[in-house]
Every structure is written in structure tokens, then in C-alpha cells.
N, C-alpha and C. Protein backbone atom coordinates (compact mmCIF):
# COMPACT_ATOMS: atom_id res chain seq x y z
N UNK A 1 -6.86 -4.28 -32.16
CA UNK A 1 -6.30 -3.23 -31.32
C UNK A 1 -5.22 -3.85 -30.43
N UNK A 2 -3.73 -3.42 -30.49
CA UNK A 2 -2.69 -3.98 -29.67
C UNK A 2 -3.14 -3.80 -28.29
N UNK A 3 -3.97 -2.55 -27.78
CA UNK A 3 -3.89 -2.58 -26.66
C UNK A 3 -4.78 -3.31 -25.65
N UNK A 4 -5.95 -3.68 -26.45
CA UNK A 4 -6.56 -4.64 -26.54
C UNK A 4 -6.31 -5.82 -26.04
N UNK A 5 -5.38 -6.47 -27.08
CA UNK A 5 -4.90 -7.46 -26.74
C UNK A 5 -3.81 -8.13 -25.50
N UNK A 6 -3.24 -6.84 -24.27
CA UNK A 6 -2.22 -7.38 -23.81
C UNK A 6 -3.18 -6.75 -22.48
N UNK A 7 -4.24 -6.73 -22.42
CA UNK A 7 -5.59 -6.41 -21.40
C UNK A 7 -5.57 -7.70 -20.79
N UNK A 8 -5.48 -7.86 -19.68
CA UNK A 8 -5.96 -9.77 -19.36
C UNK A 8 -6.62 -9.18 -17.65
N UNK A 9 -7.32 -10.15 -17.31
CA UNK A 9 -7.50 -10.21 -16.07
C UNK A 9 -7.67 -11.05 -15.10
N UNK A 10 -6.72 -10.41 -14.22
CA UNK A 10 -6.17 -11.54 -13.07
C UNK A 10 -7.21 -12.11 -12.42
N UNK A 11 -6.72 -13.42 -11.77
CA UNK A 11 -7.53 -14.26 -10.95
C UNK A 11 -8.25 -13.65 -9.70
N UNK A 12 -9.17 -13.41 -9.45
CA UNK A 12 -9.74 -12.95 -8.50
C UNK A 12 -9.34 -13.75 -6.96
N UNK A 13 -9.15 -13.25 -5.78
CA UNK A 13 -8.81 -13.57 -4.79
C UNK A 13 -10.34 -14.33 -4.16
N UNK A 14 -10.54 -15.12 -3.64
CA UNK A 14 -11.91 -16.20 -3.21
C UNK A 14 -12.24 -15.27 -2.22
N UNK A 15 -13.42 -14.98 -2.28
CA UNK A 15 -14.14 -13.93 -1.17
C UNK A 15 -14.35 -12.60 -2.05
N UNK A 16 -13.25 -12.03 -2.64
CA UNK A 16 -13.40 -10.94 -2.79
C UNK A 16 -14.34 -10.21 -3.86
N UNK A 17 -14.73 -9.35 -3.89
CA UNK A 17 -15.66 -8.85 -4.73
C UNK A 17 -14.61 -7.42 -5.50
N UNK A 18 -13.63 -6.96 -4.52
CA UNK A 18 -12.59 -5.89 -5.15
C UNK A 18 -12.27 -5.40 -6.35
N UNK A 19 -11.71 -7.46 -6.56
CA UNK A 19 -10.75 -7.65 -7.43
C UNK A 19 -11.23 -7.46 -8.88
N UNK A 20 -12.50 -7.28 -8.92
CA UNK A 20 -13.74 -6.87 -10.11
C UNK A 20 -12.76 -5.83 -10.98
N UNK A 21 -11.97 -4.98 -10.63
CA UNK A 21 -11.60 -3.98 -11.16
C UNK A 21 -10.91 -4.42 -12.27
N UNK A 22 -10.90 -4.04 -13.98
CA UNK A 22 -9.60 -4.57 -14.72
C UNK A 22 -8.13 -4.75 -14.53
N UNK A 23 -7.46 -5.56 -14.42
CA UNK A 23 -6.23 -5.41 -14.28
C UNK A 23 -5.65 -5.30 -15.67
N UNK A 24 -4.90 -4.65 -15.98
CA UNK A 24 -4.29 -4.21 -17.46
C UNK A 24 -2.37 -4.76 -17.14
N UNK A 25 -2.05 -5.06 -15.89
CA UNK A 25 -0.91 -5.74 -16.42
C UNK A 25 -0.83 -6.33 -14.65
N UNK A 26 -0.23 -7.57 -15.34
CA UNK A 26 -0.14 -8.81 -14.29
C UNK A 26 1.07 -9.41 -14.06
N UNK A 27 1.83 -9.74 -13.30
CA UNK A 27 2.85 -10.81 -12.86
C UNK A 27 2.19 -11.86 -12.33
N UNK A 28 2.19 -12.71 -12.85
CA UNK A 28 2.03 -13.86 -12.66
C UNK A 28 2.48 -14.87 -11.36
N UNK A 29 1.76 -15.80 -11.12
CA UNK A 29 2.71 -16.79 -9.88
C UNK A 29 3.84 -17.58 -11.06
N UNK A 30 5.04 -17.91 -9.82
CA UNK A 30 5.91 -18.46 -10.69
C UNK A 30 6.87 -17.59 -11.85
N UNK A 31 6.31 -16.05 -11.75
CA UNK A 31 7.20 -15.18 -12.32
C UNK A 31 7.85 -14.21 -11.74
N UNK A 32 9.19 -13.83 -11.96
CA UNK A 32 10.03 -12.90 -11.44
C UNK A 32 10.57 -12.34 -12.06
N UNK A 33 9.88 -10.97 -12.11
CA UNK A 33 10.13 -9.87 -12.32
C UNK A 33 11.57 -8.98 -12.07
N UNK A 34 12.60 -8.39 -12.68
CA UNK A 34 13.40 -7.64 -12.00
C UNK A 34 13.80 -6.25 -12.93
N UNK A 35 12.92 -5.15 -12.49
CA UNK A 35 12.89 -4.04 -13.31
C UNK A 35 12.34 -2.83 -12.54
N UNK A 36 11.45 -1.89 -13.63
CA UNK A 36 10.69 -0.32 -13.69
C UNK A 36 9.87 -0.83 -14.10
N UNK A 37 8.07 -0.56 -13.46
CA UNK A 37 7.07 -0.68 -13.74
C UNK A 37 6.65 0.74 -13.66
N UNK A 38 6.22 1.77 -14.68
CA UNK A 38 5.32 2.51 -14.93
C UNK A 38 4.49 2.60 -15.86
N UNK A 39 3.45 2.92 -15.22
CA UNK A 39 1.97 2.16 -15.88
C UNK A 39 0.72 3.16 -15.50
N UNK A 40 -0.31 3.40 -16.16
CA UNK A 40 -1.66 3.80 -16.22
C UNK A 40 -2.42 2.60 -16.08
N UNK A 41 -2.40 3.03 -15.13
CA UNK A 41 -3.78 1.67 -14.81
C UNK A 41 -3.43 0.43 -13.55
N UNK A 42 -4.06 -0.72 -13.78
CA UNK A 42 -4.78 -1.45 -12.52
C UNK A 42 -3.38 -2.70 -12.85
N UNK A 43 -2.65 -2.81 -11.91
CA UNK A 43 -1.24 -4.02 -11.51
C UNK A 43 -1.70 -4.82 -10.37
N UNK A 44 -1.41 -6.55 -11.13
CA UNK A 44 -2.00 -7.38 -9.80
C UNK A 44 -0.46 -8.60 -10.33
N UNK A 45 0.40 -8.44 -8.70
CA UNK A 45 1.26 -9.63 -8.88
C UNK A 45 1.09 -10.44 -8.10
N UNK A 46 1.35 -11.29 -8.88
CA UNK A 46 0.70 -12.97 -7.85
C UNK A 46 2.14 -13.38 -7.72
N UNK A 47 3.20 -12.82 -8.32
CA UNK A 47 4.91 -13.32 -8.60
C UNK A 47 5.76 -12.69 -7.70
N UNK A 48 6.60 -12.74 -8.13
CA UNK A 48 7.74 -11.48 -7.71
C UNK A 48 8.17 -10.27 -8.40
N UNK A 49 8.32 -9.52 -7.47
CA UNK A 49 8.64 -8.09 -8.20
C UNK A 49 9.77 -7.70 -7.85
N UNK A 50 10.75 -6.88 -8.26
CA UNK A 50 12.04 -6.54 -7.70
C UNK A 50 12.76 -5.18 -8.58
N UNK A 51 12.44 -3.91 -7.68
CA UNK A 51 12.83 -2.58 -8.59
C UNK A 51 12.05 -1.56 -8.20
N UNK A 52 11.23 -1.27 -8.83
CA UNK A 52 10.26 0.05 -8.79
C UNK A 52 8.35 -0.61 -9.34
N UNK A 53 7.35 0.33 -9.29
CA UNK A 53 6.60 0.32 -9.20
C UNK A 53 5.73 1.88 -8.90
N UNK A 54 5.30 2.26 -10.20
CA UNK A 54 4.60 3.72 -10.03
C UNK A 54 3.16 3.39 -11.33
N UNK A 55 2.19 3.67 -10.47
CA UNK A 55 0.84 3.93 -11.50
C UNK A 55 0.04 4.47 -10.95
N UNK A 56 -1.04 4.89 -11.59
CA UNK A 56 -1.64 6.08 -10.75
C UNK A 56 -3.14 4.93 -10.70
N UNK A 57 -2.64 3.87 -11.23
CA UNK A 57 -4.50 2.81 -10.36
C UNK A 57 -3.87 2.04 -9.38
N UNK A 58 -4.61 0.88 -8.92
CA UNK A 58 -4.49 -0.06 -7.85
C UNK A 58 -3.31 -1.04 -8.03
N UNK A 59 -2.30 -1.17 -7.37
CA UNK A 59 -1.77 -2.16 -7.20
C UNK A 59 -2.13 -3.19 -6.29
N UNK A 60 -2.65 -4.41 -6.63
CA UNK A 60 -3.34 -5.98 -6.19
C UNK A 60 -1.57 -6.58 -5.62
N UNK A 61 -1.51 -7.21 -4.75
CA UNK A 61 -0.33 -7.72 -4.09
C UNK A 61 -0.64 -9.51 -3.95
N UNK A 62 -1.19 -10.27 -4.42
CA UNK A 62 -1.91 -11.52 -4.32
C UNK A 62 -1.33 -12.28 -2.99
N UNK A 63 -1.84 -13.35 -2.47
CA UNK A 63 -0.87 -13.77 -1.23
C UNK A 63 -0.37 -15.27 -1.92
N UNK A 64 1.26 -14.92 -1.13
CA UNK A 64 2.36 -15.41 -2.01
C UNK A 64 3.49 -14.79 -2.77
N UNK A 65 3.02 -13.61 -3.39
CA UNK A 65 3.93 -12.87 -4.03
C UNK A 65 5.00 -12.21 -2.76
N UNK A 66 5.57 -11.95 -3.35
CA UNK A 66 6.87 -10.83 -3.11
C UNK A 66 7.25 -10.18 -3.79
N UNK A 67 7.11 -8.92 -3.48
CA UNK A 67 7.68 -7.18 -3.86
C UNK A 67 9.10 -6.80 -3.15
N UNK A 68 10.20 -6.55 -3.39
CA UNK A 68 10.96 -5.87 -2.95
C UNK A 68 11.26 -4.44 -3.79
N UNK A 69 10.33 -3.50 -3.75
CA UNK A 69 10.46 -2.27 -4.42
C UNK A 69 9.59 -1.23 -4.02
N UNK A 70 10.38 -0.14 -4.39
CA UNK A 70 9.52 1.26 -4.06
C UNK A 70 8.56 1.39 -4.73
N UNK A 71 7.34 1.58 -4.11
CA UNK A 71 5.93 1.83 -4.83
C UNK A 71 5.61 2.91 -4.86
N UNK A 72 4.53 3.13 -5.26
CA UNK A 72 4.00 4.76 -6.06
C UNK A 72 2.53 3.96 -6.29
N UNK A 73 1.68 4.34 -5.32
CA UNK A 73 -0.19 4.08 -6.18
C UNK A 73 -1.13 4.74 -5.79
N UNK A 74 -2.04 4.81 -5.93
CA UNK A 74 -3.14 5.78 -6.13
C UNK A 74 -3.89 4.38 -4.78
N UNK A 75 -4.37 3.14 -4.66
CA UNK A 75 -4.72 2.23 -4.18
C UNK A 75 -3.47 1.01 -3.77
N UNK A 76 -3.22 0.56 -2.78
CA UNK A 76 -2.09 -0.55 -2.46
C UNK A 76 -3.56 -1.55 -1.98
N UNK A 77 -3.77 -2.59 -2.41
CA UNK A 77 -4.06 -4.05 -1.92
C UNK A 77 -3.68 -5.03 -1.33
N UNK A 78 -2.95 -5.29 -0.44
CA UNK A 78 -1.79 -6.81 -0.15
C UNK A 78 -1.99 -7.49 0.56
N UNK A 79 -2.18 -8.94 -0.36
CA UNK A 79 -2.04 -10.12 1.17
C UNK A 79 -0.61 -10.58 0.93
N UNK A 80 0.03 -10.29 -0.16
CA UNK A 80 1.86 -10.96 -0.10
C UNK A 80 2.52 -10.12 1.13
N UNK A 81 3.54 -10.30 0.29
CA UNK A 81 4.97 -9.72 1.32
C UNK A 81 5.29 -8.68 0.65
N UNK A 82 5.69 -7.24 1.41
CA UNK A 82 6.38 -6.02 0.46
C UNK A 82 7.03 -5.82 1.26
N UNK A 83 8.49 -5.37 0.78
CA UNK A 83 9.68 -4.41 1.22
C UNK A 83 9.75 -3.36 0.43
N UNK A 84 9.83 -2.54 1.24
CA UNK A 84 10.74 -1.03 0.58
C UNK A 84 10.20 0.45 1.11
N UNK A 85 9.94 1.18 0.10
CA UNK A 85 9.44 2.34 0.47
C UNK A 85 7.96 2.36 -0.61
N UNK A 86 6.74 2.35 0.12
CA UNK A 86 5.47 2.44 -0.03
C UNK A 86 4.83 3.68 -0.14
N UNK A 87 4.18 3.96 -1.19
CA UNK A 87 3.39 5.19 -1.14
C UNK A 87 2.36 5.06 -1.78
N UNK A 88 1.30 5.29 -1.17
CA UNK A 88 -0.22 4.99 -1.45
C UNK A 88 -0.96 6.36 -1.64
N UNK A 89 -1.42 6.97 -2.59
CA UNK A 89 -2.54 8.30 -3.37
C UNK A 89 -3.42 8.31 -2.53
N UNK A 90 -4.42 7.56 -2.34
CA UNK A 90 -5.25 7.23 -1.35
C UNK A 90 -5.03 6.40 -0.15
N UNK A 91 -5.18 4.95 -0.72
CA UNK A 91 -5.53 3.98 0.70
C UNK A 91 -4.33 2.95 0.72
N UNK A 92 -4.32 2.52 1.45
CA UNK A 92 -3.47 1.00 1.55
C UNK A 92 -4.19 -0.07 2.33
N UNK A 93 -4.67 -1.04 1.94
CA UNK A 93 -5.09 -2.18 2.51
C UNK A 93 -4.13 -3.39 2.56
N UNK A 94 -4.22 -3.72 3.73
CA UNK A 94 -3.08 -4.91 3.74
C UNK A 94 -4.25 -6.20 4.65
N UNK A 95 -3.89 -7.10 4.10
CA UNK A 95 -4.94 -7.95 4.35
C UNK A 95 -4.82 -9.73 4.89
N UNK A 96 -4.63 -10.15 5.82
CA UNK A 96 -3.87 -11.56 5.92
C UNK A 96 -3.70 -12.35 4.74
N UNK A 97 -2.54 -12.90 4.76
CA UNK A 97 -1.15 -12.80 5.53
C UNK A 97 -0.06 -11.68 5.18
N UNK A 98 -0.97 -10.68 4.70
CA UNK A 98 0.03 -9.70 4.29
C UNK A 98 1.39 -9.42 5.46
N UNK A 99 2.77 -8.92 4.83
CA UNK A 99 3.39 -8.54 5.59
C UNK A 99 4.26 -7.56 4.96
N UNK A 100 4.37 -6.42 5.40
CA UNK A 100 5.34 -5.13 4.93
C UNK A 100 5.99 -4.76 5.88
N UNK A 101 7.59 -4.57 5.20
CA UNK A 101 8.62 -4.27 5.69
C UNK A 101 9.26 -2.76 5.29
N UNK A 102 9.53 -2.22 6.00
CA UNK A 102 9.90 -0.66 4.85
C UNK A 102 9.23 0.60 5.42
N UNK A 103 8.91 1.32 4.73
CA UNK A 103 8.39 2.78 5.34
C UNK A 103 7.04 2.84 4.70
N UNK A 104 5.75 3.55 5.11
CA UNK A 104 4.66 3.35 4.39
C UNK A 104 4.20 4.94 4.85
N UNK A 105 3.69 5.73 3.40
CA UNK A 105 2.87 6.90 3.21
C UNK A 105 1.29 7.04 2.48
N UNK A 106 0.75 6.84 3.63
CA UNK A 106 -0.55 6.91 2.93
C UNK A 106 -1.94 7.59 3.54
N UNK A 107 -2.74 8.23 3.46
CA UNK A 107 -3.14 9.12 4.12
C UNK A 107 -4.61 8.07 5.13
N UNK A 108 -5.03 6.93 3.98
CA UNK A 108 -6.09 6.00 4.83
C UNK A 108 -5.42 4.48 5.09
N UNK A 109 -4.91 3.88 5.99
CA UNK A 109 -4.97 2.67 6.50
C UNK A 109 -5.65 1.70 6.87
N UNK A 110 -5.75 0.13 6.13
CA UNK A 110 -6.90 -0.99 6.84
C UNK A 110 -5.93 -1.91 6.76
N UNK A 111 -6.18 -2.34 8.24
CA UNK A 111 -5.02 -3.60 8.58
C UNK A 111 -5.47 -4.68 8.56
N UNK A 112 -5.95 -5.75 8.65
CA UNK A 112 -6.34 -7.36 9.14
C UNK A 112 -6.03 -8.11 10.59
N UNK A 113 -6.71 -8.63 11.06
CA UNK A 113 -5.65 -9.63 12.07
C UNK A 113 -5.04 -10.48 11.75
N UNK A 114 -3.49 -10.44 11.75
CA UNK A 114 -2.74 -11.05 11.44
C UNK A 114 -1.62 -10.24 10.52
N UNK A 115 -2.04 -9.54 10.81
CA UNK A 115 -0.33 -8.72 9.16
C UNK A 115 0.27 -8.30 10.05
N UNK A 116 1.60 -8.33 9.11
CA UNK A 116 2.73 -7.94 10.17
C UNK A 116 3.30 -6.75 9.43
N UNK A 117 3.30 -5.95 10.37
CA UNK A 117 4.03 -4.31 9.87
C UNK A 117 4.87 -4.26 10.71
N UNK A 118 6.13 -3.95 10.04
CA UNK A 118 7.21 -3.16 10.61
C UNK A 118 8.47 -1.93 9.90
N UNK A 119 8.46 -1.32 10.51
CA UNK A 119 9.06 -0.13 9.93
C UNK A 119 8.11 1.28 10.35
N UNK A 120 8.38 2.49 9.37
CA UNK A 120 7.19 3.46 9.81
C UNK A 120 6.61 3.65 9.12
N UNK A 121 5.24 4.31 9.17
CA UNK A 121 4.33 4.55 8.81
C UNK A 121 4.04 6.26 9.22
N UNK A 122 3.37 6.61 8.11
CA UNK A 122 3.14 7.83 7.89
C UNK A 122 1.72 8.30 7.43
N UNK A 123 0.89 8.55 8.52
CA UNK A 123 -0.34 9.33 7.40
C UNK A 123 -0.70 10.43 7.46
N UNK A 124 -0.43 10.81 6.44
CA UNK A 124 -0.77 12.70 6.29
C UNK A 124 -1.83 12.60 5.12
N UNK A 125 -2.77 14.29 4.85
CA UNK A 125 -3.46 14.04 3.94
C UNK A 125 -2.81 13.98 2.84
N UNK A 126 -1.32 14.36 2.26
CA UNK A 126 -1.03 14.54 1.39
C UNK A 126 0.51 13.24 1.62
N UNK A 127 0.49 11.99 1.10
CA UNK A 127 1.85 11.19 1.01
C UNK A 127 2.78 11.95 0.44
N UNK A 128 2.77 12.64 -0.79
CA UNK A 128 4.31 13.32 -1.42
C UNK A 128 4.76 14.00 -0.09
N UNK A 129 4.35 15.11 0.37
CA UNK A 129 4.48 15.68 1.03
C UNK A 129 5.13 15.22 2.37
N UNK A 130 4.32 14.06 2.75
CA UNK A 130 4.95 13.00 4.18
C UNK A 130 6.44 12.77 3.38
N UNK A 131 6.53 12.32 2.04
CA UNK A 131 7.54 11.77 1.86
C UNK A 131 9.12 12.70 2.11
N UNK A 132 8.69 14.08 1.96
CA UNK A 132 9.61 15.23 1.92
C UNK A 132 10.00 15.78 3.71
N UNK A 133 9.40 14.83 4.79
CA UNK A 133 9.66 14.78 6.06
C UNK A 133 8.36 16.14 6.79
N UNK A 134 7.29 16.28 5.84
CA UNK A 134 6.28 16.59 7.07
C UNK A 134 6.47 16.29 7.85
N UNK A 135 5.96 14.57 8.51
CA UNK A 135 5.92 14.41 10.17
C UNK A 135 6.75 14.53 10.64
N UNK A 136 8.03 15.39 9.92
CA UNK A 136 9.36 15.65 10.93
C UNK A 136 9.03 17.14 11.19
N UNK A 137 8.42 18.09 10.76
CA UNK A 137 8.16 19.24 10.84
C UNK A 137 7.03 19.69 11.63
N UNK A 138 6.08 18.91 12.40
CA UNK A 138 5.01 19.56 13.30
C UNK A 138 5.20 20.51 13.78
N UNK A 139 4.41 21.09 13.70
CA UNK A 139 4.60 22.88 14.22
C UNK A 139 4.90 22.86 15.71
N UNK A 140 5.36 23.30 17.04
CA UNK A 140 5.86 22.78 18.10
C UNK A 140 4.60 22.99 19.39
N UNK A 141 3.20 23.95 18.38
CA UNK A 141 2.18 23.96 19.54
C UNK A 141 1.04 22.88 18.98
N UNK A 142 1.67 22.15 18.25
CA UNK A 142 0.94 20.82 18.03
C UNK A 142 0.74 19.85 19.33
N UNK A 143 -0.12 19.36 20.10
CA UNK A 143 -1.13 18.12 21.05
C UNK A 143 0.19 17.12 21.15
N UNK A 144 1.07 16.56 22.11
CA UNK A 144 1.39 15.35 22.04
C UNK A 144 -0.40 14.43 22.19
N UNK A 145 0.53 12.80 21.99
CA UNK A 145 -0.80 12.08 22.46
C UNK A 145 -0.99 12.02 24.03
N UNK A 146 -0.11 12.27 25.06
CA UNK A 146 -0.69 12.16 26.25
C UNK A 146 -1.08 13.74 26.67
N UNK A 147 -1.21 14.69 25.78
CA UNK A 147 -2.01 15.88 25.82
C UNK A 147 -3.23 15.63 25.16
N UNK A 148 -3.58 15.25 23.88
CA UNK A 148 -4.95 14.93 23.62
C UNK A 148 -5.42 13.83 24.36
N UNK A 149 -4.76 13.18 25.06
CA UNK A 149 -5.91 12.21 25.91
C UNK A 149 -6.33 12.97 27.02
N UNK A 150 -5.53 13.59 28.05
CA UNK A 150 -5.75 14.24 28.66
C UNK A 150 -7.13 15.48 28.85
N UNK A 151 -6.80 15.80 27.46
CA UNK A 151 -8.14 16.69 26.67
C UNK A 151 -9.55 15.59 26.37
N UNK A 152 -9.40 14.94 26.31
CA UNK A 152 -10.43 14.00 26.39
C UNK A 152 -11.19 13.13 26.97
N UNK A 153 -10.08 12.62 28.29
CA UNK A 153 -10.80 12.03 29.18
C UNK A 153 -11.02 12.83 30.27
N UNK A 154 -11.97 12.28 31.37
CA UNK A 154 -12.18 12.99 32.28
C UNK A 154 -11.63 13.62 33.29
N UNK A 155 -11.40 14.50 34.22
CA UNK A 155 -10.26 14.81 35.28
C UNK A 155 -10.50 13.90 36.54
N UNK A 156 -11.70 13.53 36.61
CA UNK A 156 -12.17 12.72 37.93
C UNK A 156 -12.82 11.39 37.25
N UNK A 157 -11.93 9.97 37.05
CA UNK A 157 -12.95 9.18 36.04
C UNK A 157 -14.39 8.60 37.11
N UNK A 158 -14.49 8.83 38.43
CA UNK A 158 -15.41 8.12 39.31
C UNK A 158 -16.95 9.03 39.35
């Protein structure tokens, strides 16, 4: 079976129990990538990536690698480095020494101590949707945050 055969699975990260999941296509350390990745299924780069990136399983980010490309996943994993524009189906985990640069849409966030984020971030329940400027559209009798705190803490804290 060809498809069979181009099945491999990546090195598991030390600690992790995650990485259990099949990976069905890999970049390697020491490889650089410069293209369109669309794919069904589970992507783990330990290399470089440079272009695009859309699958509807987990993309694994290994630490070391570098991504400079727009993503598309159902799951984001990362202890590398990513630039660009990020969009996560579900979750995004970024995990030391992860560091992302770029815009990020994803409706659940887990950070580490130590990653460095910069740029914005977006979580709505729905990312396509963030991506089309929801959080530019809040309805205008929407809570600032120093109105929901207000609503929450006490009027007299003594």
C-alpha cells in the first residue's frame, strides 16, 4: 500500500505523552521546506517551513524548527518559532521555548512560562469568523473590561 508506506512517525518530544498521535507527514531537522502544505492528517516539523500550511489534524512545531507561514489546523502544538498568520480549529498550545510572531485565531489558548508572543491574538468560538474581523465588530452594548470588573468586584472592598 503506497500510502502505507510514506506513514512514518516523528520523534516524540522527552516528557511528552501527546506526541503518541500518528504523524503522517514530517519535516525533518536539517530540512527546509519552501512551499503549500495541504494535508489530512497529523504534521510534525522539526525543520523549516516557509509558505502555507492547512490540515484539518495537529500540527507538532518541534523546538528548533522555524515556520514562516500561514497556518490553518484543527490543533497547533509549538515549542519552535512561528511567523505569520495562525489559525487554530480548536486549540493552540505553545510550549517553551516556543515563540510566535504574527496574528493568532483560536478559540482555546495554553501558554508556558517562557514563550514569547507578540502580535494579536484573537479568541472567538468560531476562528474563520475572527478571521473576517469579528473582534472588530462587538456589538456597542458589549462590557468593556473595566465594566466587567467593576461588575464583579465589590463596591466597598473593606
Amino acid at each position: 500500500n503506497p500510502q502505507h508506506a510514506q506513514t512514518q512517525h516523528a520523534p516524540s518530544s522527552a516528557g511528552s505523552t501527546e506526541t503518541n498521535e500518528n504523524v503522517q507527514a514530517y519535516i525533518g531537522r536539517g530540512v527546509h521546506f519552501k512551499g503549500r502544505i495541504i494535508y489530512s492528517g497529523n504534521i510534525r516539523i522539526d525543520g523549516g517551513m516557509e509558505g502555507e500550511i492547512h490540515t484539518d489534524g495537529c500540527l507538532w512545531i518541534g523546538e528548533g524548527a522555524v515556520v514562516n507561514a500561514t497556518v490553518s489546523a484543527r490543533t497547533i502544538v509549538s515549542m519552535g518559532t512561528m511567523a505569520g498568520d495562525i489559525t487554530a480549529e480548536e486549540t493552540v498550545q505553545l510550549r517553551p521555548p516556543a515563540v510566535l510572531n504574527g496574528t493568532l485565531a483560536t478559540p482555546l489558548l495554553s501558554m508556558g512560562e517562557g514563550v514569547l508572543l507578540n502580535g494579536r491574538v484573537t479568541m472567538a468560538p468560531n476562528p474563520v469568523a475572527a478571521s473576517f474581523g469579528y473582534p472588530d465588530k462587538v456589538p456597542s452594548e458589549a462590557l468593556t473590561s473595566a465594566e466587567v470588573l467593576h461588575e464583579l468586584l465589590p463596591a466597598d472592598p473593606s
